[in-house]
C-alpha atoms as a PDB file:
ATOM      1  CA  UNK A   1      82.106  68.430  84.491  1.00  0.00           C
ATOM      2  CA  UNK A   2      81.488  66.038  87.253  1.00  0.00           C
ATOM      3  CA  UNK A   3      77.887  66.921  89.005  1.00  0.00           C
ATOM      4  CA  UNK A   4      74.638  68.322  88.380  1.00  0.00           C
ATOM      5  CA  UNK A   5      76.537  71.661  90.067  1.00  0.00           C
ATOM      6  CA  UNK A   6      78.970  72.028  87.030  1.00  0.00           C
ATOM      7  CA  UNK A   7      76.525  71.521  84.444  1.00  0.00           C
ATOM      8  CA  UNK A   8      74.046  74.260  86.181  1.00  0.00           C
ATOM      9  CA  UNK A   9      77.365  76.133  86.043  1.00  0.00           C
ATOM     10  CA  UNK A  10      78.167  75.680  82.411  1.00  0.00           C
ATOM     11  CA  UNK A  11      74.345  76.303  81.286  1.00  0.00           C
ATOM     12  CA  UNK A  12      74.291  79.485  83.305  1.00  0.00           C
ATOM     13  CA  UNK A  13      77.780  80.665  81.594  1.00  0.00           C
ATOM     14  CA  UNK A  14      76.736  79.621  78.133  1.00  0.00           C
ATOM     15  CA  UNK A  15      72.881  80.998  78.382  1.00  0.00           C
ATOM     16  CA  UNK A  16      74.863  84.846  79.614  1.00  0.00           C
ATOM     17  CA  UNK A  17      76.685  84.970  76.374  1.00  0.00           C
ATOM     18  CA  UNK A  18      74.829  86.808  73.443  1.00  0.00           C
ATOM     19  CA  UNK A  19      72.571  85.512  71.134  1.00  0.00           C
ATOM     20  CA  UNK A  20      72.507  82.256  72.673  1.00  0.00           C
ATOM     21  CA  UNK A  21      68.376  81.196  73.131  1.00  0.00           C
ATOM     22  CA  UNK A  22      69.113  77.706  74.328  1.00  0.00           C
ATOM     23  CA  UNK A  23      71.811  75.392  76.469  1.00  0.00           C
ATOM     24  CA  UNK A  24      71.252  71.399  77.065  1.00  0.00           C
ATOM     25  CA  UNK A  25      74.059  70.151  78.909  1.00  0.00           C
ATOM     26  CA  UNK A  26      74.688  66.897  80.200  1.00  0.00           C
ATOM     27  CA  UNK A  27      77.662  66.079  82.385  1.00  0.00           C
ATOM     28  CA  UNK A  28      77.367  62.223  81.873  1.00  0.00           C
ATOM     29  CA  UNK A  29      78.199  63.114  78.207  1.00  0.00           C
ATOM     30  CA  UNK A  30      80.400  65.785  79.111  1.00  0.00           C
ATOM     31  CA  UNK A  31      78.552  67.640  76.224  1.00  0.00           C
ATOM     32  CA  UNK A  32      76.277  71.070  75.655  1.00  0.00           C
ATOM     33  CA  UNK A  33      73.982  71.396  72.513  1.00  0.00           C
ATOM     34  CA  UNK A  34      73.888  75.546  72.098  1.00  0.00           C
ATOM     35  CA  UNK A  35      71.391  76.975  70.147  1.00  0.00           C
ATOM     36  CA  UNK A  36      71.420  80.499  69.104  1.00  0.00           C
ATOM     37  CA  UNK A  37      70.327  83.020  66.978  1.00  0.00           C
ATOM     38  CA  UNK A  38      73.188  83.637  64.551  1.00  0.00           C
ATOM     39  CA  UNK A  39      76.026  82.272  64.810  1.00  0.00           C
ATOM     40  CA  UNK A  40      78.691  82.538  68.203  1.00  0.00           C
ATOM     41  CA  UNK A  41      82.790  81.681  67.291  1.00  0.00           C
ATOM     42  CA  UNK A  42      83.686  79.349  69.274  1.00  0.00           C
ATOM     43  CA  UNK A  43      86.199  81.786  71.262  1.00  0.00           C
ATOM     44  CA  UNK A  44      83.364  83.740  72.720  1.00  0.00           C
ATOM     45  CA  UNK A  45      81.720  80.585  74.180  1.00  0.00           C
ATOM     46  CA  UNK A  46      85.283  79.462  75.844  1.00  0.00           C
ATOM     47  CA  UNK A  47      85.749  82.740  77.001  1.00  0.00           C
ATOM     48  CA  UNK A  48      82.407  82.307  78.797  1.00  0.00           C
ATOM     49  CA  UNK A  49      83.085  79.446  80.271  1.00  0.00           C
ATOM     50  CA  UNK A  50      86.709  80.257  81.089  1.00  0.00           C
ATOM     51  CA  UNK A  51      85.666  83.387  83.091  1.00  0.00           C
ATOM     52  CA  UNK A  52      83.019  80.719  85.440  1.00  0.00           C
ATOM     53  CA  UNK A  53      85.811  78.022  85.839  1.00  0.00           C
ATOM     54  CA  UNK A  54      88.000  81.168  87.124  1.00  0.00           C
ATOM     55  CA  UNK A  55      85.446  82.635  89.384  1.00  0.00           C
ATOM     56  CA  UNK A  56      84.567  78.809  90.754  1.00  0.00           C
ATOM     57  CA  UNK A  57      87.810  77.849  91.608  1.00  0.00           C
ATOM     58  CA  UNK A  58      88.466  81.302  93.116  1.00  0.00           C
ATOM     59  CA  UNK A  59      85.348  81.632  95.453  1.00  0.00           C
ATOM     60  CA  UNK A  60      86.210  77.481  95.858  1.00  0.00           C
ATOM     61  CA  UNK A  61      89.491  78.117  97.163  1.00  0.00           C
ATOM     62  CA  UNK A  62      87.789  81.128  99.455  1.00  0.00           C
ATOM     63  CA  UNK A  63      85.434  78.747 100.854  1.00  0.00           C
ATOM     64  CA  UNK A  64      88.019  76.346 101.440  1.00  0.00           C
ATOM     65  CA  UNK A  65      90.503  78.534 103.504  1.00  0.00           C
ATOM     66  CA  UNK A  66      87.490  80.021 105.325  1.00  0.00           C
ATOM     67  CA  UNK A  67      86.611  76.031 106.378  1.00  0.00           C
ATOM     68  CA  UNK A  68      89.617  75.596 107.272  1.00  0.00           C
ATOM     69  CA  UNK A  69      90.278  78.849 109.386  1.00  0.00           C
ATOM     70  CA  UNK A  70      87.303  77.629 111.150  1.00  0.00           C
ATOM     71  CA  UNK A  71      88.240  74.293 112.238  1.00  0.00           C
ATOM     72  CA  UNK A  72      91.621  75.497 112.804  1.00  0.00           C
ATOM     73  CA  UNK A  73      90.136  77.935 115.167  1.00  0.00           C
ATOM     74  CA  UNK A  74      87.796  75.772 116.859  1.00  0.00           C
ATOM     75  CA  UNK A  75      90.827  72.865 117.307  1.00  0.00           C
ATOM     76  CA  UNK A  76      93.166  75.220 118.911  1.00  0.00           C
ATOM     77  CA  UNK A  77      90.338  76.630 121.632  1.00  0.00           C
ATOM     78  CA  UNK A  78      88.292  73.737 121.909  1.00  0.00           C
ATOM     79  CA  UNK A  79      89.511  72.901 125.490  1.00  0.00           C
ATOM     80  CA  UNK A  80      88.976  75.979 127.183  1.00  0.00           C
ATOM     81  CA  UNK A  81      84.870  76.086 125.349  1.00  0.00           C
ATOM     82  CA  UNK A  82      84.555  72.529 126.157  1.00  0.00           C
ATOM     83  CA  UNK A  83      85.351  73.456 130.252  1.00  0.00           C
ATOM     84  CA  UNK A  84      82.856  76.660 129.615  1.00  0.00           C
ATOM     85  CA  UNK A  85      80.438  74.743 128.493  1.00  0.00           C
ATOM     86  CA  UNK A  86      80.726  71.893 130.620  1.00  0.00           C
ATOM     87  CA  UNK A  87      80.910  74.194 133.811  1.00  0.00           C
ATOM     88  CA  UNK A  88      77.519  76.137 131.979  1.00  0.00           C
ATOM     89  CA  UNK A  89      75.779  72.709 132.235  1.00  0.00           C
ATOM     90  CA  UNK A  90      76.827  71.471 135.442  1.00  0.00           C
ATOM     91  CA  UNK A  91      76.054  74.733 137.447  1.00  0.00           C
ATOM     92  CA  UNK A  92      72.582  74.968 135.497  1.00  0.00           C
ATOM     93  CA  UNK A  93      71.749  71.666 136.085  1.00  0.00           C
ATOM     94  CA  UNK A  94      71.741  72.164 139.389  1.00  0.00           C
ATOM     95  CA  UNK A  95      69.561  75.592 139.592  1.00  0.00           C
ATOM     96  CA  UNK A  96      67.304  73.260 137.762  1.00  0.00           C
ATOM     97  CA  UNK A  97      66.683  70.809 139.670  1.00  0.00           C
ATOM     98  CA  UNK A  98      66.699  73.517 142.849  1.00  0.00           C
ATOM     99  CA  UNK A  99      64.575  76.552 141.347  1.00  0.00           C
ATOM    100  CA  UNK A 100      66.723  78.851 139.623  1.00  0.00           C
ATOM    101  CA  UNK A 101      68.198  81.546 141.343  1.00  0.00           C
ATOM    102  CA  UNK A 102      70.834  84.008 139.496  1.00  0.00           C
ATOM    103  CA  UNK A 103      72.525  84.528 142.438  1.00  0.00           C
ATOM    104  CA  UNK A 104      73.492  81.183 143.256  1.00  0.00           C
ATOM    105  CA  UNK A 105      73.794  80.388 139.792  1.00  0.00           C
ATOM    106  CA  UNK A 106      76.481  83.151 139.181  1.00  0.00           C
ATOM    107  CA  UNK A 107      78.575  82.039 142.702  1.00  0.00           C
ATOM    108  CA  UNK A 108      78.480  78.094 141.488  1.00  0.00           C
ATOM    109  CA  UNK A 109      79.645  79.312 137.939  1.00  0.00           C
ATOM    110  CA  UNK A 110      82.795  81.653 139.170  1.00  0.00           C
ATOM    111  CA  UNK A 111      83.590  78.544 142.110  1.00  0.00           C
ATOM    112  CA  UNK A 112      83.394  76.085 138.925  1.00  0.00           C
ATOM    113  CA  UNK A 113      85.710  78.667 136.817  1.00  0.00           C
ATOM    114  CA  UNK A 114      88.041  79.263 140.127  1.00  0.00           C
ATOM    115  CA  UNK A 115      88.439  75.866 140.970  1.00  0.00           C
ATOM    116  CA  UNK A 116      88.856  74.151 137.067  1.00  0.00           C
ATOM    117  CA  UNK A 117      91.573  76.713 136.340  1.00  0.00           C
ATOM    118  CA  UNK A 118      93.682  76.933 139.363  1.00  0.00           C
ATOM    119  CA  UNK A 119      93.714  73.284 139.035  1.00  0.00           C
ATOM    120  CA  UNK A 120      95.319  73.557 135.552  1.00  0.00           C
ATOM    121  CA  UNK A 121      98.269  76.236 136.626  1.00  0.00           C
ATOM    122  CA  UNK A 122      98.826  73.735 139.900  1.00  0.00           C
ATOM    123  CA  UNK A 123      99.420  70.900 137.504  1.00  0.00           C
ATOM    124  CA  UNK A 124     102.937  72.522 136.273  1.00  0.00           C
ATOM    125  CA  UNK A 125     102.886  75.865 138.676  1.00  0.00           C
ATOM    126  CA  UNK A 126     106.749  76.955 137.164  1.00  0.00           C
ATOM    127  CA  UNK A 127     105.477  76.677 133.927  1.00  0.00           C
ATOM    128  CA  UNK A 128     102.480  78.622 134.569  1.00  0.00           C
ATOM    129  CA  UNK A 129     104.390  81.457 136.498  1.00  0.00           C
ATOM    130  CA  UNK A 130     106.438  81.782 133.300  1.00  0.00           C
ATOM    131  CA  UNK A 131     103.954  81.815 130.790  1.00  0.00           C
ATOM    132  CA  UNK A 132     102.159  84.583 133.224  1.00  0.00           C
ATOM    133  CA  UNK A 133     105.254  86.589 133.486  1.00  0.00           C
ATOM    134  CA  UNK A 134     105.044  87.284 129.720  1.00  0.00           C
ATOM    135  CA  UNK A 135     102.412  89.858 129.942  1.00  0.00           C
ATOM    136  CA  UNK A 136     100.899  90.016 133.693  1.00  0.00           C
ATOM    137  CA  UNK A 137     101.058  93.717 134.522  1.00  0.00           C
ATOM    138  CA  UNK A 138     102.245  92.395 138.082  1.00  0.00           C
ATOM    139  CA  UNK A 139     103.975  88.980 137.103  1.00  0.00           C
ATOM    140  CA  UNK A 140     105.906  91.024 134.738  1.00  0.00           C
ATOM    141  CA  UNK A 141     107.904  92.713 137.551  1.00  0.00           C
ATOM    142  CA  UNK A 142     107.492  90.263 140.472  1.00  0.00           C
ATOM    143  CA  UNK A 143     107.567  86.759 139.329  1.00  0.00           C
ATOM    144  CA  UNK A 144     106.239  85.209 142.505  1.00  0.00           C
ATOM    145  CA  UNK A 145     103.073  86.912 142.241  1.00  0.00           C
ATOM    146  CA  UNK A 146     102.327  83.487 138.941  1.00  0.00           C
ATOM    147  CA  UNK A 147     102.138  81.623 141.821  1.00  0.00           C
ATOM    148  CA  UNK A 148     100.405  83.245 144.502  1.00  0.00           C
ATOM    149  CA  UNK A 149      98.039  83.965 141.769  1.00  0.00           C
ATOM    150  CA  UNK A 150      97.304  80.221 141.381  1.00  0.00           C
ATOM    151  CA  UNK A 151      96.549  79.879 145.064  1.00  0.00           C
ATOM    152  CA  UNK A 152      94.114  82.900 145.059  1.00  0.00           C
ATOM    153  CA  UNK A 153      92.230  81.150 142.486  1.00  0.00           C
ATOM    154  CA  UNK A 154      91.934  78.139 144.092  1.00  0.00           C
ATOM    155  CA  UNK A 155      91.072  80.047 147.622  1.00  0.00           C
ATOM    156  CA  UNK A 156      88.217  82.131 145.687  1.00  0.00           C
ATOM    157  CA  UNK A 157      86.941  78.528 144.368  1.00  0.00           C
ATOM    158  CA  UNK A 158      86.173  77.541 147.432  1.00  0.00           C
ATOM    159  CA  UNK A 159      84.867  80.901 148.510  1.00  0.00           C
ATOM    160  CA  UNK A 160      82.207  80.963 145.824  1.00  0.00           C
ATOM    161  CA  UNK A 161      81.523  77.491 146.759  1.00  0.00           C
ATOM    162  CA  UNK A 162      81.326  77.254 149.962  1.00  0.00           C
ATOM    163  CA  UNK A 163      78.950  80.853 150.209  1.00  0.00           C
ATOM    164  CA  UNK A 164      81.922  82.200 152.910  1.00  0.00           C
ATOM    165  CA  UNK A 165      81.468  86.686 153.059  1.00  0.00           C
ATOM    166  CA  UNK A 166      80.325  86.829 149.479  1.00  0.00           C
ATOM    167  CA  UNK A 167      80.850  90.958 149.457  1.00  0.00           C
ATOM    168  CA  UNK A 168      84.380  89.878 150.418  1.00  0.00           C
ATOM    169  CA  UNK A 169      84.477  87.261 148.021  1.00  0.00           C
ATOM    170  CA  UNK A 170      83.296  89.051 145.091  1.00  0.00           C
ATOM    171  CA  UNK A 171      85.388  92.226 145.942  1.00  0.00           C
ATOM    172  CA  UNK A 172      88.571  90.501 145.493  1.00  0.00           C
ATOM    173  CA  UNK A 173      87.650  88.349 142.898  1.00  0.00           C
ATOM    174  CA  UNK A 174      87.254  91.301 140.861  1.00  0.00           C
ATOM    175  CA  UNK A 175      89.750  93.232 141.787  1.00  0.00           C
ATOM    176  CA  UNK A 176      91.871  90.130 141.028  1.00  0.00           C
ATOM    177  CA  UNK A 177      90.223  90.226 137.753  1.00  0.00           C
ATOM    178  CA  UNK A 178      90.361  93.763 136.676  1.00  0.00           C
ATOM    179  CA  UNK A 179      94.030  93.602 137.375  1.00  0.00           C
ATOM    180  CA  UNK A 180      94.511  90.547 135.103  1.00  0.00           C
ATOM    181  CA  UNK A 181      93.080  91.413 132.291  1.00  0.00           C
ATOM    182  CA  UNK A 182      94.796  94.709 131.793  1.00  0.00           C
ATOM    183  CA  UNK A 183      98.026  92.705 130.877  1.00  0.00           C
ATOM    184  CA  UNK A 184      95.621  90.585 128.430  1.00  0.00           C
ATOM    185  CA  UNK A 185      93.908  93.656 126.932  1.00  0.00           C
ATOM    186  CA  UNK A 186      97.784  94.779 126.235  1.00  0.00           C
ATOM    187  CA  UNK A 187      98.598  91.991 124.447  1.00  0.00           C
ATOM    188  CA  UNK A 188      95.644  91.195 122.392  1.00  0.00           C
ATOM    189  CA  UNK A 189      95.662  94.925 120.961  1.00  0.00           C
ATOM    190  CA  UNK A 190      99.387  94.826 120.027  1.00  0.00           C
ATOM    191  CA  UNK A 191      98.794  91.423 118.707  1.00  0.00           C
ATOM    192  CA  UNK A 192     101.422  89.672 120.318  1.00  0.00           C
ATOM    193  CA  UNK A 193     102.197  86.091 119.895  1.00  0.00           C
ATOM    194  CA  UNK A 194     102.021  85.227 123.309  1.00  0.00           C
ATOM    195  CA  UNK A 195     101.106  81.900 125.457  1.00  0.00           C
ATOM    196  CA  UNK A 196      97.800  82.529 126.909  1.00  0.00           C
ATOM    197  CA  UNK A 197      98.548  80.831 130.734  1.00  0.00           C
ATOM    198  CA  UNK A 198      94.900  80.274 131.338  1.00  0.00           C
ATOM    199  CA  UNK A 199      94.761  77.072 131.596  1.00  0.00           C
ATOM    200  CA  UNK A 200      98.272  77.066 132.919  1.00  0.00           C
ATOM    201  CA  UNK A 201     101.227  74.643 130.575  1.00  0.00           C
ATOM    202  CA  UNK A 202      98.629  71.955 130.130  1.00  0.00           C
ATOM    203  CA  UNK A 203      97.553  73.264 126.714  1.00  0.00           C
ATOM    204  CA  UNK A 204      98.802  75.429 124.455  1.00  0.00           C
ATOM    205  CA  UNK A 205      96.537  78.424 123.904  1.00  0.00           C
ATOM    206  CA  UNK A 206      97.162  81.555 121.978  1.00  0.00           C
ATOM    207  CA  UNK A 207      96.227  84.945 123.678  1.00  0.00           C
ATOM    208  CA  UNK A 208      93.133  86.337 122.107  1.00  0.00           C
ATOM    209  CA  UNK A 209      89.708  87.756 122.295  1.00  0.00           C
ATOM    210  CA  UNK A 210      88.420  84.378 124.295  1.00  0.00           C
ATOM    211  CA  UNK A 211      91.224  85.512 127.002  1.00  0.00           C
ATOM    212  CA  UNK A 212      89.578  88.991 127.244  1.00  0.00           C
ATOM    213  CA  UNK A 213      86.372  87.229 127.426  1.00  0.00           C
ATOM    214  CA  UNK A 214      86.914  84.700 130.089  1.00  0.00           C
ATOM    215  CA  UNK A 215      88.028  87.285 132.502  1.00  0.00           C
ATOM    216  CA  UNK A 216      85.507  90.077 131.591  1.00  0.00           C
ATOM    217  CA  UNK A 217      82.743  87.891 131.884  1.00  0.00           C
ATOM    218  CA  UNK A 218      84.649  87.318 135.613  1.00  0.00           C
ATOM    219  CA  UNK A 219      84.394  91.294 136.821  1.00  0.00           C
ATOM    220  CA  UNK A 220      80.890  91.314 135.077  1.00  0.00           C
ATOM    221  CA  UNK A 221      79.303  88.680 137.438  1.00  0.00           C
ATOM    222  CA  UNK A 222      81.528  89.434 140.527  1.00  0.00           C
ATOM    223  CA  UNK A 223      81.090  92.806 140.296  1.00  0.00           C
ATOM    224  CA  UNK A 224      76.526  92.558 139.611  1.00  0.00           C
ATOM    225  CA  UNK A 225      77.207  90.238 142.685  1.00  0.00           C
ATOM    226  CA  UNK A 226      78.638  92.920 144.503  1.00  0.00           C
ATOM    227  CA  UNK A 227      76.345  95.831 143.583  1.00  0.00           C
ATOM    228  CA  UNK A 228      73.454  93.656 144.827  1.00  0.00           C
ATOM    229  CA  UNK A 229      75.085  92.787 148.172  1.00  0.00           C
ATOM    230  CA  UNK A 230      75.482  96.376 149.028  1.00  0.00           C
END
């Protein structure tokens, strides 16, 4: 015993087993004065204890690999939440400070989404057009189209942020959307080990629900956008 948590652990064991009435236990002394009723071998009160130590170390070692799943997880996507989050504050910062309109708010967020990505795939566009190729319903078949698709993100980045024919804007942006996560949908349900090219060959990001997200979230606001232009 090392901690108040292992004696509470030992007492609890010890006070389950028949016929016991008391348990002191002290894990300074490393000791436990048991009294009982009539008299326990010794053999039942290890077997108590045994069965605690086995169930501790057990939900222990469950707790342990569920920390570490979690960290692991948040390690490997903490890039592309940290440029959510960071384009969340920025644009609503700004409605704010202006009077908050979800409108605007929406157009700032996809221009900030446009505009940070694109300028990931630029930074190594071959890579990018590879990794895209993978699983792209349309980069599958025509390679090219990884790196026009890096230019139409940048050129609906500075649509959204510049306010230029939003029904335009919005159309294609999810059209362009819809399109790309098809391939993604694909790949996350046949749980494929795949590159996600999101953030183009800058970091290396497993395809996965976040993927499906990150676009849906996309054809949800261009597409509200739309429906209230017409």
């Amino acid at each position: 015993m090392t901690c108040t948590a292992c004696e509470a652990k030992v007492k609890s064991a010890l006070l389950s087993t028949p016929h016991v009435v008391a348990v002191d236990v002290s894990h300074k002394d490393n000791s436990a004065v048991i009294e009982m009723d009539q008299h326990i071998p010794i053999i039942e009160l290890q077997k108590a204890l045994t069965a605690t130590s086995t169930a501790y170390q057990i939900t222990a070692a469950h707790h342990s690999e569920l920390t570490e799943q979690t960290k692991s997880w948040f390690s490997t996507f903490k890039p592309v939440l940290l440029i959510f989050a960071f384009i969340l504050f920025v644009t609503l910062t700004v409605e704010l400070q202006e009077g908050f309109l979800w409108m605007r708010w929406m157009s700032n967020f996809m221009a900030g989404f446009f505009l940070t990505f694109s300028f990931f795939k630029l930074l190594n566009l071959e890579a990018f057009a590879d990794s895209y190729s993978m699983y792209d319903v349309i980069a599958i078949r025509w390679n090219a189209w990884g790196y026009i698709y890096a230019f139409i993100e940048l050129t609906l980045g500075i649509l959204f942020l510049t306010g230029y024919q939003p029904i335009l804007t919005n159309a294609l942006a999810f059209v362009i959307m819809s399109v790309s996560i098809i391939g993604v949908l694909q790949s996350v349900f046949s749980k494929q080990k795949i590159k996600c090219a999101c953030l183009g060959a800058v970091f290396n990001l497993p395809m996965s629900t976040i993927t499906v997200i990150e676009d849906a979230a996309m054809i949800i606001m261009s597409g509200t956008m739309l429906v209230i232009l017409l």
